[in-house]
Protein backbone atom coordinates (compact mmCIF):
# COMPACT_ATOMS: atom_id res chain seq x y z
CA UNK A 1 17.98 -41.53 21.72
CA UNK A 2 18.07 -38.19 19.65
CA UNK A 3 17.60 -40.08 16.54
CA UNK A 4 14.56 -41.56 17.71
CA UNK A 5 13.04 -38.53 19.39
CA UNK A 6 13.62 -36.79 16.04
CA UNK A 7 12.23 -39.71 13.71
CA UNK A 8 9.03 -39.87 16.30
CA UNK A 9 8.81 -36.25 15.56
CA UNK A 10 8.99 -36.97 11.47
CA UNK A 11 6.61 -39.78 12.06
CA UNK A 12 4.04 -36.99 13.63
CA UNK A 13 4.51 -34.48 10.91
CA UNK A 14 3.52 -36.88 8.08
CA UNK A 15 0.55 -38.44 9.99
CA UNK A 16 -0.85 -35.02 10.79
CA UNK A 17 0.37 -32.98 7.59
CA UNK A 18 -1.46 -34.97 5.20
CA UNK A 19 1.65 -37.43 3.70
CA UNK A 20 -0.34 -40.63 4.64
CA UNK A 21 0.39 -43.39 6.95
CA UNK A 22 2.60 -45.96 4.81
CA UNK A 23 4.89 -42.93 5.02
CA UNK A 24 4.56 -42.40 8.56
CA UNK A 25 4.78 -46.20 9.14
CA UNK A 26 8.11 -46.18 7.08
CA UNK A 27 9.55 -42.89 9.50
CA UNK A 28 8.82 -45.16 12.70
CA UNK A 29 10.73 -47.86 11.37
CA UNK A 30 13.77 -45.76 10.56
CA UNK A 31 13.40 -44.75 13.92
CA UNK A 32 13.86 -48.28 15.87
CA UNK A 33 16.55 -49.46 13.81
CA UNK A 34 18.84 -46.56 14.63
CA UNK A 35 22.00 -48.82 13.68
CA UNK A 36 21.13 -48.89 10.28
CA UNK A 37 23.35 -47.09 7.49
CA UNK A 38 20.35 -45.43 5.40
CA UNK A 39 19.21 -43.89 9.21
CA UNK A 40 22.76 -42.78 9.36
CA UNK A 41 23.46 -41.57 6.38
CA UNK A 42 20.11 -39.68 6.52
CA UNK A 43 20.24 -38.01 10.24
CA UNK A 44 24.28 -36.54 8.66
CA UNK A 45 22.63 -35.61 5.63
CA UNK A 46 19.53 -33.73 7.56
CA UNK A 47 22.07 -32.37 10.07
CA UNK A 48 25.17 -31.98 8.72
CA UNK A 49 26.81 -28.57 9.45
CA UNK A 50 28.04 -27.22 5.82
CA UNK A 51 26.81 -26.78 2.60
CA UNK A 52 29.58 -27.95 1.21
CA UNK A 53 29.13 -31.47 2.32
CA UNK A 54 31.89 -31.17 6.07
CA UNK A 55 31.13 -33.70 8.06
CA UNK A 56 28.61 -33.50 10.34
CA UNK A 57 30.58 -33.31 13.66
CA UNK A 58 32.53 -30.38 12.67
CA UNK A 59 32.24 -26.70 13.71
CA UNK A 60 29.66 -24.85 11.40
CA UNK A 61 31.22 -22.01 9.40
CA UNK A 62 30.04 -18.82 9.79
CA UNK A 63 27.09 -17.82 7.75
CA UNK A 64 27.78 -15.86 4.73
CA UNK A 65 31.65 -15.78 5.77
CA UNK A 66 32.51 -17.76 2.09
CA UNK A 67 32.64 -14.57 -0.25
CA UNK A 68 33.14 -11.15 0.10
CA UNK A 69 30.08 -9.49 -0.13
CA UNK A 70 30.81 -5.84 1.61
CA UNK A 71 29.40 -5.05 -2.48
CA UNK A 72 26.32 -5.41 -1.24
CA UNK A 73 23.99 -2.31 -1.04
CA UNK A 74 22.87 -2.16 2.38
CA UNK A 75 25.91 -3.92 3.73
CA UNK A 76 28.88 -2.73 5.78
CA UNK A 77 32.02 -2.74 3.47
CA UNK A 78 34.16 -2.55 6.75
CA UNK A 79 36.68 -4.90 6.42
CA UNK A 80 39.28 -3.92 9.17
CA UNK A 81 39.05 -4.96 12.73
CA UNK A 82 36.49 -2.71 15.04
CA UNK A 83 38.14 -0.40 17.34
CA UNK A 84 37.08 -2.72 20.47
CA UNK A 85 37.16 -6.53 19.79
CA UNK A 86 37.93 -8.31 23.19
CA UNK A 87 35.63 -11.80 24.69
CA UNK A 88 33.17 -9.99 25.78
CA UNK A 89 32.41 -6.79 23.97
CA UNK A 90 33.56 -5.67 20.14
CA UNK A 91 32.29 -2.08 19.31
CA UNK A 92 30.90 -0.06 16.73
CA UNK A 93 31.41 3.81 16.11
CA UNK A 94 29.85 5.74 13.21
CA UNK A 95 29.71 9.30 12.98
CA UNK A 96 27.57 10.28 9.56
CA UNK A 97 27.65 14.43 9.04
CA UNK A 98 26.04 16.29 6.56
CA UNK A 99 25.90 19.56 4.11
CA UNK A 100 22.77 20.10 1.83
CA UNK A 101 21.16 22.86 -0.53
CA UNK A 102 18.24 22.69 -1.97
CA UNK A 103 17.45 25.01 -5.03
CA UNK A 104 14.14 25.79 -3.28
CA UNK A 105 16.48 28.01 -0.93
CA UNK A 106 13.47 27.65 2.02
CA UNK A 107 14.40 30.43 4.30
CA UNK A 108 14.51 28.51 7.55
CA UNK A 109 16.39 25.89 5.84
CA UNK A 110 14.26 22.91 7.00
CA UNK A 111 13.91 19.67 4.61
CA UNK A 112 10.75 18.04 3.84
CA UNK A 113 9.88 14.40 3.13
CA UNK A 114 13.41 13.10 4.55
CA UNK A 115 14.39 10.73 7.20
CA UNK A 116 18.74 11.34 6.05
CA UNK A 117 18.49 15.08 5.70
CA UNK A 118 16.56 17.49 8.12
CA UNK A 119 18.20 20.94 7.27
CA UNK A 120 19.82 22.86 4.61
CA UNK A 121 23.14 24.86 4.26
CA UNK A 122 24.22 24.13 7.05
CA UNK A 123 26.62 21.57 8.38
CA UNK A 124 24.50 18.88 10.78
CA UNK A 125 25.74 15.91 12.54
CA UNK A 126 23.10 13.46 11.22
CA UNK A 127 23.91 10.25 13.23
CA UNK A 128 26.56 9.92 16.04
CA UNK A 129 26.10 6.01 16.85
CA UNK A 130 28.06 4.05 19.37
CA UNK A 131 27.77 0.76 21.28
CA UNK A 132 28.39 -2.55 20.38
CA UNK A 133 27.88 -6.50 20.61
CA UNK A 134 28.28 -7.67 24.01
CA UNK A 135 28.46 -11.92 24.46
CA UNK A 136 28.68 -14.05 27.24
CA UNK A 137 29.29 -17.65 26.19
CA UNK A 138 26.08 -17.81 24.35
CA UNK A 139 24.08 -15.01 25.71
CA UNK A 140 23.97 -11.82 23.27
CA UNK A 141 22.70 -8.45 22.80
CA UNK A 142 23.47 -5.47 21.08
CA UNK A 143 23.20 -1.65 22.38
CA UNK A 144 23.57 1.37 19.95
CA UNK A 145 23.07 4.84 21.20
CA UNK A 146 21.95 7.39 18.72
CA UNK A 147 22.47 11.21 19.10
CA UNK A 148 22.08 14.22 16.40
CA UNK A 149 19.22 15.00 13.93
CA UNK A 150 17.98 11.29 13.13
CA UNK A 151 16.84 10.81 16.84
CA UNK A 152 14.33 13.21 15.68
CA UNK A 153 13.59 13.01 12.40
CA UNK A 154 12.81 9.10 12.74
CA UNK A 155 10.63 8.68 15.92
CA UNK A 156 8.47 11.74 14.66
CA UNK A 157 7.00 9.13 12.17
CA UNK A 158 5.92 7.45 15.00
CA UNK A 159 2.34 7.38 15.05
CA UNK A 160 1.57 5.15 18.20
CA UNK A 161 3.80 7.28 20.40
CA UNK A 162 0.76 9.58 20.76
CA UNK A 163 -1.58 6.40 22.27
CA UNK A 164 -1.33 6.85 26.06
CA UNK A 165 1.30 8.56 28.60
CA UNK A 166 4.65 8.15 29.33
CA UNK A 167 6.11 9.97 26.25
CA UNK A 168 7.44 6.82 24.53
CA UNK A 169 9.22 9.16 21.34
CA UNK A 170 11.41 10.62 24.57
CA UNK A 171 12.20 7.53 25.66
CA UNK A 172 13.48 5.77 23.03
CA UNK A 173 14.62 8.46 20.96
CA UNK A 174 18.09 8.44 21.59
CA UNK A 175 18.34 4.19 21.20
CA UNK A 176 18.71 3.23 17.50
CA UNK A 177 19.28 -0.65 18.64
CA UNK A 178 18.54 -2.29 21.95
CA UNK A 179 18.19 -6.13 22.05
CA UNK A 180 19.97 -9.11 23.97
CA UNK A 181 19.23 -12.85 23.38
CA UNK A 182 20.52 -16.43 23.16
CA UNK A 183 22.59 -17.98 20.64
CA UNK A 184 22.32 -21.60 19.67
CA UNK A 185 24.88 -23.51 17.95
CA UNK A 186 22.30 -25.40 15.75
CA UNK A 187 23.01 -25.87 11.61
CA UNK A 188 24.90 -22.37 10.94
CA UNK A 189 23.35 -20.50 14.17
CA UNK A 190 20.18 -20.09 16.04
CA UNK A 191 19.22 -16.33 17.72
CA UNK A 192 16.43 -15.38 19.16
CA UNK A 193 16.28 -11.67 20.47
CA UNK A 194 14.24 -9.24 22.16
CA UNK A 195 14.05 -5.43 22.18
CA UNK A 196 14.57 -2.42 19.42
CA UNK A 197 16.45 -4.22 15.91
CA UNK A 198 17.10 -3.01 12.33
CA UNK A 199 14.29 -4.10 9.92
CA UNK A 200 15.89 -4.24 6.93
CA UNK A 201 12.47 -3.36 4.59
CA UNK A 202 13.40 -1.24 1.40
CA UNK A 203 17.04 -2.71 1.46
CA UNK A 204 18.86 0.38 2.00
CA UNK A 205 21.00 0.07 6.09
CA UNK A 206 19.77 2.60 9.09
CA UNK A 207 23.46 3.42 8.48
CA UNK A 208 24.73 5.63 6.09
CA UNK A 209 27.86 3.93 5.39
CA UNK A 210 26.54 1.09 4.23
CA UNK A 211 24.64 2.42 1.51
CA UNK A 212 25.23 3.33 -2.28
CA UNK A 213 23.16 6.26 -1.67
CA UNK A 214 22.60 9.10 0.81
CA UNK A 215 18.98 9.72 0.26
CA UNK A 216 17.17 6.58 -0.33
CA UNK A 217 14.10 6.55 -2.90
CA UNK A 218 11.11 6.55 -1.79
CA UNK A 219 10.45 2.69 -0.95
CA UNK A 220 13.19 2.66 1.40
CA UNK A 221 12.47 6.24 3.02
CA UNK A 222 9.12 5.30 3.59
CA UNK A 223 8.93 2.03 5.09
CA UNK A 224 10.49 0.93 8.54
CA UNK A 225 13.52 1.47 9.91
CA UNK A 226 13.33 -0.26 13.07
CA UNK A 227 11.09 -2.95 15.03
CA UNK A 228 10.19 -3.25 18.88
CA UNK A 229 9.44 -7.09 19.77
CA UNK A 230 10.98 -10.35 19.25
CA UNK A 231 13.11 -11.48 16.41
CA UNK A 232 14.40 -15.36 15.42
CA UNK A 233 17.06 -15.56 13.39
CA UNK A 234 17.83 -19.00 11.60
CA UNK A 235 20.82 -19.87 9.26
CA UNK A 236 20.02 -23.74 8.10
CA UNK A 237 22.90 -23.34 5.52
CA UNK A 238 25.76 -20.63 5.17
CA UNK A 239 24.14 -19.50 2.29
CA UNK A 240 20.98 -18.49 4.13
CA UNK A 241 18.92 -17.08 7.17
CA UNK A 242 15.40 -17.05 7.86
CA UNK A 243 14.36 -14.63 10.47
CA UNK A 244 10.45 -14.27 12.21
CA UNK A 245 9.56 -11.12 13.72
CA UNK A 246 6.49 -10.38 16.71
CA UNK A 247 6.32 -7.05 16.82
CA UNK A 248 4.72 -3.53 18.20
CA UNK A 249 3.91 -2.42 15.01
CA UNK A 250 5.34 -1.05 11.55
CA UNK A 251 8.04 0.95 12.91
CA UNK A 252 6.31 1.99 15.97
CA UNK A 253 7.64 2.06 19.44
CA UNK A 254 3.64 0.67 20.97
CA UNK A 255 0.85 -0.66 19.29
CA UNK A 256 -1.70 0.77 17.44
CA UNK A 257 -4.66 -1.44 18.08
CA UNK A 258 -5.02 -5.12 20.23
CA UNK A 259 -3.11 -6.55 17.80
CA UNK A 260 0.47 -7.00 17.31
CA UNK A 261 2.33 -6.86 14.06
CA UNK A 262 4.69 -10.50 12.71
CA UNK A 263 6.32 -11.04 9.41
CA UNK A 264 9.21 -12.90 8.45
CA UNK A 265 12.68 -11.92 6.65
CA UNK A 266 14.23 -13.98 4.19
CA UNK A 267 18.45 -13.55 2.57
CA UNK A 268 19.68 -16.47 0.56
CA UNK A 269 22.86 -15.64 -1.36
CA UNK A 270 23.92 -19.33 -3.35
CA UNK A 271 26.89 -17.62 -4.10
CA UNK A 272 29.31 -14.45 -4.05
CA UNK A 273 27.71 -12.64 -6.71
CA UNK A 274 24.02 -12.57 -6.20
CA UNK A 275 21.41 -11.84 -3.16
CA UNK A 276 17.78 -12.82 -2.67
CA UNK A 277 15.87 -11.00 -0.15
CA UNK A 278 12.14 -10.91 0.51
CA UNK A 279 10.28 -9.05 3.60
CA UNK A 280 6.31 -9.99 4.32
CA UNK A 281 4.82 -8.14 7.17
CA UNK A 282 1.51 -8.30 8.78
CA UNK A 283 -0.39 -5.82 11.50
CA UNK A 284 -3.00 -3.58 12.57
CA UNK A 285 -1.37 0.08 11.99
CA UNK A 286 -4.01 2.73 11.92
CA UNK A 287 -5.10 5.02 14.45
CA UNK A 288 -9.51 4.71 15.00
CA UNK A 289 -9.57 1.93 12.50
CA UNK A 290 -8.71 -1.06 14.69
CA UNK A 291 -10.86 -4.03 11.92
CA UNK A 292 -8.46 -1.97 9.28
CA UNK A 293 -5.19 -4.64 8.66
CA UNK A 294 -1.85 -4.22 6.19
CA UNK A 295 0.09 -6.42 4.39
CA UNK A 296 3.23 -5.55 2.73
CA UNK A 297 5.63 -7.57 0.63
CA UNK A 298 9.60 -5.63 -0.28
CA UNK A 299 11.49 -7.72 -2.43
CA UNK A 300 14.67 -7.27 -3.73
CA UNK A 301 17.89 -8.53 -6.02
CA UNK A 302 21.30 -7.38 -6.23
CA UNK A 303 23.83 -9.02 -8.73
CA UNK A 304 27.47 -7.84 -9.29
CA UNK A 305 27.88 -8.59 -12.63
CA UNK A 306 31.66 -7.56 -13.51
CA UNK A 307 34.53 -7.87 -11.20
CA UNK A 308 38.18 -7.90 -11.85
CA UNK A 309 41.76 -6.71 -10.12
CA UNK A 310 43.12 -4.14 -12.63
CA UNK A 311 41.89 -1.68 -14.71
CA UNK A 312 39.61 1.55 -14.73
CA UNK A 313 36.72 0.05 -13.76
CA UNK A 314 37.24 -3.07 -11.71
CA UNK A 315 34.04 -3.64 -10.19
CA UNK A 316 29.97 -3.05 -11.08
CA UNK A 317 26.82 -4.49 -9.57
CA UNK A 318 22.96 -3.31 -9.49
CA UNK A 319 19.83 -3.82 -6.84
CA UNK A 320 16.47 -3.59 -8.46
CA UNK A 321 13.82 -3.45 -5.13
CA UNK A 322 10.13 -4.08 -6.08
CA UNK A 323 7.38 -3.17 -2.93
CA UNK A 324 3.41 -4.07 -2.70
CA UNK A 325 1.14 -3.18 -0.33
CA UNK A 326 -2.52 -3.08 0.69
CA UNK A 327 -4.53 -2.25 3.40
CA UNK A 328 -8.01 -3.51 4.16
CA UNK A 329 -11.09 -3.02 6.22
CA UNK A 330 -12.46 -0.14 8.37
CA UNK A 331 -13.74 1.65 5.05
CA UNK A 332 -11.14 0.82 2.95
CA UNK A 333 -10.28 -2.09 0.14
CA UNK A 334 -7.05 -2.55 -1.03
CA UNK A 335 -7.82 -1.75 -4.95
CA UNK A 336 -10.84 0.46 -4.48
CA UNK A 337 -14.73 -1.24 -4.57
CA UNK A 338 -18.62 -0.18 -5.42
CA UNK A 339 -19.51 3.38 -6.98
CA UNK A 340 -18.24 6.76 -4.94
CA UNK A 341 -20.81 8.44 -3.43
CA UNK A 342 -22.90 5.29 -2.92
CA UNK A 343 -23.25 3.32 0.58
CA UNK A 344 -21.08 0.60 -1.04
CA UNK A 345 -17.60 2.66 -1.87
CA UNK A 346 -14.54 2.23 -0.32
CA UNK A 347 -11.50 4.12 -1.61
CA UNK A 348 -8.27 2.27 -2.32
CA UNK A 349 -5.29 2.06 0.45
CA UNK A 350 -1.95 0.60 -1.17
CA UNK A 351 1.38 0.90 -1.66
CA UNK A 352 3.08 -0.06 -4.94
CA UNK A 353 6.70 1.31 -5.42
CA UNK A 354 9.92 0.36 -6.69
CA UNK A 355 14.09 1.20 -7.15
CA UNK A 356 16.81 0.27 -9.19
CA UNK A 357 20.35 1.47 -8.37
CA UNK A 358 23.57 0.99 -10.37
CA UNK A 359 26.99 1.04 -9.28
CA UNK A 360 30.45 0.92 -10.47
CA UNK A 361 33.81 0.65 -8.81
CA UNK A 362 37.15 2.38 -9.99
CA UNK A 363 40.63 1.40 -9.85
CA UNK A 364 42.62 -1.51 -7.65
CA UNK A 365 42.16 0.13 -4.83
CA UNK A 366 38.53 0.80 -5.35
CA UNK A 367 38.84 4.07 -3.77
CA UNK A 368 36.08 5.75 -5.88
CA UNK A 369 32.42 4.83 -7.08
CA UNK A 370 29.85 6.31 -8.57
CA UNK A 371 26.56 5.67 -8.24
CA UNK A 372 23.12 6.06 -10.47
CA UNK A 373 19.62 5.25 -9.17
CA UNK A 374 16.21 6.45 -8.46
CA UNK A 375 11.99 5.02 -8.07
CA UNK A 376 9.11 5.68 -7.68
CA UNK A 377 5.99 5.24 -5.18
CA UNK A 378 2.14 5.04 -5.52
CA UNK A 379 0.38 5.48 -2.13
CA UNK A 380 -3.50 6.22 -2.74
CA UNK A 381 -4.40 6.54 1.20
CA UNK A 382 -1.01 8.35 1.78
CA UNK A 383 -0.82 5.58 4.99
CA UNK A 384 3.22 5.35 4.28
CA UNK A 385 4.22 9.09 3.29
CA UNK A 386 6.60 10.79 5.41
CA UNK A 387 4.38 13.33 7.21
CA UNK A 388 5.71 16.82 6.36
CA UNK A 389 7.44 19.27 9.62
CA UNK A 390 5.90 22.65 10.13
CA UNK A 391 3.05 24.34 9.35
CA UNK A 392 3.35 21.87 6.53
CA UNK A 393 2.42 19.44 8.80
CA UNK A 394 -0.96 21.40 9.63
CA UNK A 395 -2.06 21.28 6.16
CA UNK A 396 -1.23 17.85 5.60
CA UNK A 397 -3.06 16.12 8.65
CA UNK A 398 -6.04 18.19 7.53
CA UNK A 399 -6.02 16.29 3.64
CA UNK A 400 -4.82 12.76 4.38
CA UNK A 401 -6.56 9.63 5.01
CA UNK A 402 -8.41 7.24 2.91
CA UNK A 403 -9.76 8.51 -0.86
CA UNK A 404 -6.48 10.53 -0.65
CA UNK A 405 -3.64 9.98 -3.38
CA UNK A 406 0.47 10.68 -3.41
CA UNK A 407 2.43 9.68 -6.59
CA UNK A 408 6.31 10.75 -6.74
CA UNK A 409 9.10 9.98 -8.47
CA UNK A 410 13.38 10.23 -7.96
CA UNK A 411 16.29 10.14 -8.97
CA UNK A 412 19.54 10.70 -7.82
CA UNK A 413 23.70 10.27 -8.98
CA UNK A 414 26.33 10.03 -6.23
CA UNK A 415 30.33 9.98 -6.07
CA UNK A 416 32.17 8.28 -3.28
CA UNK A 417 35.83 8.96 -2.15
CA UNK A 418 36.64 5.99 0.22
CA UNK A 419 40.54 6.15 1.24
CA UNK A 420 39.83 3.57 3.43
CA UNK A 421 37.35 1.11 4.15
CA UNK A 422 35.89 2.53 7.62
CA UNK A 423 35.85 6.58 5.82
CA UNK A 424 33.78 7.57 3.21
CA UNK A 425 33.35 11.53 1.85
CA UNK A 426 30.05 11.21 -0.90
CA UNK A 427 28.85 13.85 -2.79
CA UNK A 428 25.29 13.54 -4.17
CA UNK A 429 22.34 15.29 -6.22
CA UNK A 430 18.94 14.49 -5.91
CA UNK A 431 15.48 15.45 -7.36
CA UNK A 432 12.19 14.29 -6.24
CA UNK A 433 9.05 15.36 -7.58
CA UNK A 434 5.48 14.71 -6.47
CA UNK A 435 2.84 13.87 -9.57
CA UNK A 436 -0.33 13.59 -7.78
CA UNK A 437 -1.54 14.51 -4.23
CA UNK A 438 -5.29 15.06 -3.65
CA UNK A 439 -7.17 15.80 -0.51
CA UNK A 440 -9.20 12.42 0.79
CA UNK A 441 -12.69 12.47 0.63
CA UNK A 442 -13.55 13.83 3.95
CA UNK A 443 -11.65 16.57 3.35
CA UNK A 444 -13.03 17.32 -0.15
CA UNK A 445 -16.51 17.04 1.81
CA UNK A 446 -15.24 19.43 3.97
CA UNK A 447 -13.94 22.15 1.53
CA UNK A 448 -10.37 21.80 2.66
CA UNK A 449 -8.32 22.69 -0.64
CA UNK A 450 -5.24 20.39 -1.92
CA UNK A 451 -1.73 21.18 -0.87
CA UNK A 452 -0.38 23.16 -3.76
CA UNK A 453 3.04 20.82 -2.79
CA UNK A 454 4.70 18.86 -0.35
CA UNK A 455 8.45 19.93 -0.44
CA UNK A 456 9.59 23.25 1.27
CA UNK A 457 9.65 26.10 -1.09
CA UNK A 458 11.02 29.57 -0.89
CA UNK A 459 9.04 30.84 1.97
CA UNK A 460 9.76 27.67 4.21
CA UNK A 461 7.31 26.02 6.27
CA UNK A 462 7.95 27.65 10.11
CA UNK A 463 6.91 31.56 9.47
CA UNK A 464 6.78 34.15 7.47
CA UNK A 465 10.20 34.84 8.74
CA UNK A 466 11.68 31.58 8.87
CA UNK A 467 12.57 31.93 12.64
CA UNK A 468 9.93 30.37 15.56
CA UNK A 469 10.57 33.40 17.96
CA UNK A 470 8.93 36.17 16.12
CA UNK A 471 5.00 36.93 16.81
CA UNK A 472 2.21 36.93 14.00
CA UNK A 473 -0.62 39.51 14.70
CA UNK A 474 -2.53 36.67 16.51
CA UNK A 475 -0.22 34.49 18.41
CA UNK A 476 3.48 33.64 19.01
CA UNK A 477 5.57 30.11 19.82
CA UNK A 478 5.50 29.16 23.31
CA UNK A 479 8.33 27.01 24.82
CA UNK A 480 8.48 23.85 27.18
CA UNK A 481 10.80 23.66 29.78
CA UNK A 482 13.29 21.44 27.56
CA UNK A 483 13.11 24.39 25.13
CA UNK A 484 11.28 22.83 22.42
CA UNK A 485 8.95 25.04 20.63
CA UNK A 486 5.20 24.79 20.31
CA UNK A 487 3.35 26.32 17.24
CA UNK A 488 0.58 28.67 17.57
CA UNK A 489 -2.03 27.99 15.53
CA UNK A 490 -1.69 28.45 11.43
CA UNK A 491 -4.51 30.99 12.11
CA UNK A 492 -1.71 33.19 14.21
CA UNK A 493 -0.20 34.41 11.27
CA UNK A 494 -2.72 36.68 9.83
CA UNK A 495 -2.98 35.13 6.42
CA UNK A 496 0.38 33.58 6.23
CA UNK A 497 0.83 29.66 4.63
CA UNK A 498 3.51 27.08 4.74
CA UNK A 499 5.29 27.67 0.89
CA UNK A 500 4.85 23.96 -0.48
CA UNK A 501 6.70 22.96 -3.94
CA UNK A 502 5.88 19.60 -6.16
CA UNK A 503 9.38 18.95 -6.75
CA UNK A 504 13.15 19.76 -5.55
CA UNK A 505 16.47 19.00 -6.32
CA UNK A 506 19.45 19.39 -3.99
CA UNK A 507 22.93 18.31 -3.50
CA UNK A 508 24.27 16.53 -0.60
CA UNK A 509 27.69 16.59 0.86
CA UNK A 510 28.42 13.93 3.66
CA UNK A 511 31.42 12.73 5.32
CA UNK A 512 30.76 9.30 6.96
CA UNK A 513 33.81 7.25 9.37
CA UNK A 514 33.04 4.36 11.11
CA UNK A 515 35.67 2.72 13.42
């Protein structure tokens, strides 16, 4: 009865999707002699379980579970068992801390243009994450609670937050995954989930310990963490998974506009030593320009092209990421149209950005690596830059928005001491440097000036003393009852403003353990 349910359904697909009716005449008649050999051989060849040709009545294996691919940038190399693994629960622990200087030497040590690092010279617990997998026969879901500086420095990006009451950046902020689900045992695995997940865009992991790097380039640091909405995840063979998001928004805990966002995921890895991935995303994402829509395509390969047992160097790969992006309407064309200054002109809104990385591996053991990479991103609209903290953050809102431009480049080197697979100490350098950022053309109109930088310099971005409980001549911080401070305005200070710098390099000194 399946089989001719499922050759009905064939029959409909090439009557209505343009193959022609001998064809569909030729599905139907597969479909009433079910006895046949060619129908069986077919259905187990459609159906069977494993790429490798098992038959089709046997178990499917586990997708991806043939090599070992904890190589992968953006992939746990965890190989050891989790510190909670029972029928109903395993966990997940990470605690990810952090030391960083900047040669700028801002004197209220808070970094700029980061969603990894948030203050210098001091020692900060970036992400303390704990949870885990719960499953009930084949009901799922996945909680991961989120405390230090990252469940502030990521929902701050958070645009749509600021649509309505209910303080959504409170609410979530301390949730870095929230989902549950079904699982079906169909071809390698069927899930379809609901709630907060990892997006995966710009290849680098949420979490730290997965990654080559400490502080991703650009296209990574600037496109989405995390989605809110549903997610189906499909694995056809063990060699690949197709996953379909309906979402909120581009990282965004609501929705912009009457419109929500969808894209799809795609990871095919034929075999141990190479990975495909390629992210599309659709959705409405601006504030006041609801006709305004984005599309963005992040694609990326990673091949480990040496690999051996003994010797100094015993392992090497490389990911090359590649990201493109345009928005369109409300204004704005994706590659700029008609003359500016005339009724026809629209400025350009895209993204266009890329990173290559390069790693090698050292010794049996593998207990060291070093690391090489660094990118670049062109955002004419400045829709996807990190919006600066501080009084920063003042000058910035007042510049950006369409006819606006941001150009910036990085690089950055990185050593890794891993004793064992669930502890890594890193120790990293890192410049970035900003090539281009004008004022849009409202605020040109307007007389507002262009930021002389967008890093923090010398004389920080908080006050002319660094601190945000000293007075200016005109104004002081005021509290909340939480304690969180609230800014006077810029005005306050008598003259004072934010001390902005095109580039900065730093080093970075993390200790990252997950159990």
């Amino acid at each position: 009865m399946l089989k001719r349910i499922i050759f009905c359904f064939g029959a409909y697909l090439c009557v209505n999707g343009g193959y022609g009716q001998e064809k569909a005449s030729t599905a139907v008649t597969l479909a009433s002699n079910q006895e046949s050999h060619g129908v069986q051989h077919l259905f187990n060849r459609l159906f069977k379980k494993d790429t490798a040709g098992v038959d089709a009545m046997a178990p499917a294996s586990v997708p991806f579970a043939y090599g070992d691919f904890t190589w992968l940038n953006g992939t746990s190399r965890k190989t050891s068992p989790p510190l909670i693994d029972s029928k109903y629960f395993t966990s997940d622990i990470t605690l990810d801390l952090n030391a960083t200087h900047s040669y700028n030497d801002p004197i209220d040590n808070t970094v700029v243009g980061s969603t990894a690092l948030s203050r210098n010279n001091e020692l900060q617990l970036s992400f303390l994450g704990f949870g885990g997998d719960i499953h009930v026969n084949n009901v799922r879901g996945r909680v991961m609670m989120q405390f230090g500086t990252r469940s502030t420095v990521v929902p701050r990006n958070d645009g749509s937050s600021y649509k309505g009451q209910y303080d959504l950046q409170t609410i979530y902020r301390y949730i870095s995954e929230a989902y549950a689900g079904y699982h079906w045992d169909t071809w390698h695995g069927i899930n379809l989930d609901a709630g907060i997940f990892m997006s995966y865009i710009g290849l680098f992991s949420y979490n730290n310990t997965e990654n080559w790097g400490y502080q991703p380039s650009y296209t990574s640091d600037n496109t989405p963490w995390f989605f809110n909405g549903l997610r189906l995840q499909t694995f056809p063979t063990d060699k690949l998974k197709v996953e379909l998001w309906l979402i909120n928004g581009w990282q965004s805990y609501g929705m912009f506009n009457h419109s929500p966002g969808a894209g799809f995921s795609i990871y095919y890895r034929p075999k141990e030593t190479v990975d495909y991935v390629a992210n599309f995303y659709y959705g409405k994402d601006d504030q006041g320009a609801p006709g305004r829509y984005r599309l963005h395509s992040d694609d990326s390969y990673e091949l480990r092209y040496f690999n051996r047992k003994h010797g100094f160097l015993t392992k090497a790969a490389f990911s090359i990421t590649g990201d493109i992006g345009v928005e369109n309407g409300d204004g704005v064309s994706p590659f700029g149209s008609g003359v500016k200054g005339k009724p026809n002109y629209k400025p350009a809104q895209n993204f266009i950005s890329g990173m290559i990385y390069n790693r090698l591996w050292f010794g049996e053991k593998q207990k060291w690596a070093w690391t090489v990479g660094g990118g670049y991103m062109h955002n004419p609209g400045q829709y996807l830059v990190l919006a600066p903290t501080g009084y920063a953050d003042t000058l910035y809102q007042n510049q950006t928005g369409p006819g606006s431009t941001f150009d910036a480049w990085d690089y950055s080197t990185s050593l890794d001491y891993m004793p064992k697979d669930n502890i890594t100490l890193k120790f990293e350098y890192v410049h970035r440097k900003v090539n281009a950022m004008s004022p849009s053309d409202a605020a040109v109109a307007g007389g507002v000036p262009a930021m002389p930088g967008y890093f923090a310099g010398h004389g920080g971005v908080t006050s002319p003393t660094g601190y945000t409980n000293t007075a200016g001549p005109n104004g002081a911080f005021t509290y909340t009852s939480s304690g969180a401070s609230i800014a006077p305005p810029l005005s306050a200070w008598g003259g004072w403003q934010p001390d902005l710098a095109s580039s900065e390099s730093r080093i970075v000194l993390a200790l990252l353990v997950r159990f």
